[in-house]
C-alpha atoms as a PDB file:
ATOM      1  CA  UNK A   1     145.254 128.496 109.793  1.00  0.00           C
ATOM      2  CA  UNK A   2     145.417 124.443 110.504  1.00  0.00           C
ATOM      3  CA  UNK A   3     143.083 123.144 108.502  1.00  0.00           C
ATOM      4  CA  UNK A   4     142.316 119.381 109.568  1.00  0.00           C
ATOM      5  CA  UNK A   5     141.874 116.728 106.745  1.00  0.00           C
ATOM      6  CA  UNK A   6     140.540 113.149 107.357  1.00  0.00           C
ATOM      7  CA  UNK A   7     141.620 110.082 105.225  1.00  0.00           C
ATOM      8  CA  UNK A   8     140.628 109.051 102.089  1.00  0.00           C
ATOM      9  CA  UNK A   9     139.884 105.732 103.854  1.00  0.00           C
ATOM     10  CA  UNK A  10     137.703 106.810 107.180  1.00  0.00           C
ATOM     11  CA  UNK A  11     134.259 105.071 106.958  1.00  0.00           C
ATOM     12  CA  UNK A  12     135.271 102.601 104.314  1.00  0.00           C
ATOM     13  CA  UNK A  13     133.874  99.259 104.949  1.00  0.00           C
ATOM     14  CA  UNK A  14     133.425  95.666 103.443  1.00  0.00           C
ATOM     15  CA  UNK A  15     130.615  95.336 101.122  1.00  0.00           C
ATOM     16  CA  UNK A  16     128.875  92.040 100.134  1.00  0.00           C
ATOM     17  CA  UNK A  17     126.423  92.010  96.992  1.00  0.00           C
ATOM     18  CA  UNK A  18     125.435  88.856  95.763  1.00  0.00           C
ATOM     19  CA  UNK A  19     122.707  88.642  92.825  1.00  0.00           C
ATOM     20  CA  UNK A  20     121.716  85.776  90.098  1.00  0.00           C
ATOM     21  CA  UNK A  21     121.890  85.765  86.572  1.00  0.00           C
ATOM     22  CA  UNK A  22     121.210  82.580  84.018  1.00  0.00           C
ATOM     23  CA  UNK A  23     121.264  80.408  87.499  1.00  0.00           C
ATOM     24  CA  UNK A  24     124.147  81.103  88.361  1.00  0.00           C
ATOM     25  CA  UNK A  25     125.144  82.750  92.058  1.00  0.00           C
ATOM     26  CA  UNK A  26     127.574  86.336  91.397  1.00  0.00           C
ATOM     27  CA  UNK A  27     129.627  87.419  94.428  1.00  0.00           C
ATOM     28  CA  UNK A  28     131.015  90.860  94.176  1.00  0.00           C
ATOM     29  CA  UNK A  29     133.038  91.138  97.350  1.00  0.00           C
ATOM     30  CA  UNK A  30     134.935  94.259  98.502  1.00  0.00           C
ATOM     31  CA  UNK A  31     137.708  93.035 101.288  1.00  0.00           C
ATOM     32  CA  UNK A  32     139.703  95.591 103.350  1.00  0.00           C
ATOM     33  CA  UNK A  33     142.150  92.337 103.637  1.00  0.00           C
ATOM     34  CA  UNK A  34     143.487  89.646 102.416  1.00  0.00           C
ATOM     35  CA  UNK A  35     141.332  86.443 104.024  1.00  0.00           C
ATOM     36  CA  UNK A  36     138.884  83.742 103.170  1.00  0.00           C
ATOM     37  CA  UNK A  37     135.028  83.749 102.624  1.00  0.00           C
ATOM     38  CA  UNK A  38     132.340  81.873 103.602  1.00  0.00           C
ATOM     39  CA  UNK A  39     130.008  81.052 101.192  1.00  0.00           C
ATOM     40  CA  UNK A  40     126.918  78.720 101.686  1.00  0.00           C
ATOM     41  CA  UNK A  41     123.476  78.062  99.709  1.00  0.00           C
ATOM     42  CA  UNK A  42     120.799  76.445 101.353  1.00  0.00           C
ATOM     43  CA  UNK A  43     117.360  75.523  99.651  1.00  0.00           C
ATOM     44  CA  UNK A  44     114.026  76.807 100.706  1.00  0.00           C
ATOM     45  CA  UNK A  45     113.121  73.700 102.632  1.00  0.00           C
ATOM     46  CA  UNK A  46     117.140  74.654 104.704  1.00  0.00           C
ATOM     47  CA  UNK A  47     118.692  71.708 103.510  1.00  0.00           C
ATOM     48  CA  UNK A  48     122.338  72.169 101.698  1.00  0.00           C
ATOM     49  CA  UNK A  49     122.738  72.735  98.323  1.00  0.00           C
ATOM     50  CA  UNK A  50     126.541  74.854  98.257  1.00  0.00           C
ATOM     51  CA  UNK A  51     129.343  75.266 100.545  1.00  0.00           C
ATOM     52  CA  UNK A  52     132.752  76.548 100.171  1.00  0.00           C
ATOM     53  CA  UNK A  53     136.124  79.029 101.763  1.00  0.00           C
ATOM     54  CA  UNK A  54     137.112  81.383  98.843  1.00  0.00           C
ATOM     55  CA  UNK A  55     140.053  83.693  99.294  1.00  0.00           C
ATOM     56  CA  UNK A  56     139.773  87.289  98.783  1.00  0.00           C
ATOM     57  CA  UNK A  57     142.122  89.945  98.316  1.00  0.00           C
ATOM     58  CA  UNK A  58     142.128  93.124  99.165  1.00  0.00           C
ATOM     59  CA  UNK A  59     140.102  95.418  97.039  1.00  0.00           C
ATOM     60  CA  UNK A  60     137.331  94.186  94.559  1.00  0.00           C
ATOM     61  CA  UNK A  61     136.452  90.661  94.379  1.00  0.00           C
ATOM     62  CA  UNK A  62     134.214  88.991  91.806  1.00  0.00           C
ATOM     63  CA  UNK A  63     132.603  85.030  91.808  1.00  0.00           C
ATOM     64  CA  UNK A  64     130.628  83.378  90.052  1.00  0.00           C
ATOM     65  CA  UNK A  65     129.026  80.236  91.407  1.00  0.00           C
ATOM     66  CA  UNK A  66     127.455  77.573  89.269  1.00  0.00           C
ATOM     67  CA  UNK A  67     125.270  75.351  91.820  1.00  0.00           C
ATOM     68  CA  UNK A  68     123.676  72.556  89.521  1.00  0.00           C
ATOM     69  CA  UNK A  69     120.138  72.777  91.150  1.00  0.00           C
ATOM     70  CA  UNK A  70     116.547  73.153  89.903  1.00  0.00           C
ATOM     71  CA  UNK A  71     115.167  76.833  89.282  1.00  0.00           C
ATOM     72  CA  UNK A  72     113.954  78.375  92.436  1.00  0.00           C
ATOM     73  CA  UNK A  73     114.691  80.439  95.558  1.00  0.00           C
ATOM     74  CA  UNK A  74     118.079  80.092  97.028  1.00  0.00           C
ATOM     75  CA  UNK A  75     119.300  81.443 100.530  1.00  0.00           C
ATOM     76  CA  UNK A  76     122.780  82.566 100.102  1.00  0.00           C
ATOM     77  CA  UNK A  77     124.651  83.434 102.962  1.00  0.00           C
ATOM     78  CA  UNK A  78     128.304  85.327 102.805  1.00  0.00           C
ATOM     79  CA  UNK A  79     130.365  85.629 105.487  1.00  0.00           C
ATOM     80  CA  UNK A  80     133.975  87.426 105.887  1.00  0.00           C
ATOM     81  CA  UNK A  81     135.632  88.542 109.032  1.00  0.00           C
ATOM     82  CA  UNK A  82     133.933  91.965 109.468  1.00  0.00           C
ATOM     83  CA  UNK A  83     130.703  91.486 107.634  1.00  0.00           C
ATOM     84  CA  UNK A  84     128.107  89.111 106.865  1.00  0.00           C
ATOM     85  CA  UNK A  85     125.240  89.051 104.766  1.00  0.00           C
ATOM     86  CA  UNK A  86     122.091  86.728 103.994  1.00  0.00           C
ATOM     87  CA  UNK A  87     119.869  87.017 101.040  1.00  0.00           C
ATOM     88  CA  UNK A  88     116.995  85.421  99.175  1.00  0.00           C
ATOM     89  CA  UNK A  89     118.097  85.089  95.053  1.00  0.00           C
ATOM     90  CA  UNK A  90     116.251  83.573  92.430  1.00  0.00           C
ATOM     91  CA  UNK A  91     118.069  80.646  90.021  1.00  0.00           C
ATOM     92  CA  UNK A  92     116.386  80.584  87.075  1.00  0.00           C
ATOM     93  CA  UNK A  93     117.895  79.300  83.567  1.00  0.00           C
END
């Protein structure tokens, strides 16, 4: 008998996760390409604090992002040509 076996690969998407720790912004990024990111930080009154491209390979990707601002709550908003995410994270020192 034919037995029918999918890839390793089928379902695999990009994954954001983005998380603080001693004020500072960590990006874990997991890219099914090579291609840039978009990375902004706004405060909590939506004014501009952070904005940048960083290039990604394929694989596992890992930032850290040092915003010189005063403890409080961030939005953080990552962006890469499949996915995007938006989330709320504490920077506290």
């Amino acid at each position: 008998n034919i037995i029918s076996v999918g890839s390793c690969n089928d379902g695999v998407k990009e994954n954001i996760n983005v998380f603080s720790s001693n004020g500072h912004v960590n990006l874990l990024v997991y890219s099914l390409s090579n291609q840039l990111v978009h990375v902004t930080i706004y405060d909590i009154t939506g004014r501009l604090i952070y904005k940048d491209d960083l290039t990604v390979v394929q694989g596992n990707n890992s930032f850290i992002i040092n915003p010189t601002v005063a403890n409080g709550i961030y939005m953080v908003e990552v962006e890469t040509n499949l996915t995007s995410l938006t989330k709320r994270v504490p920077l506290l020192e």
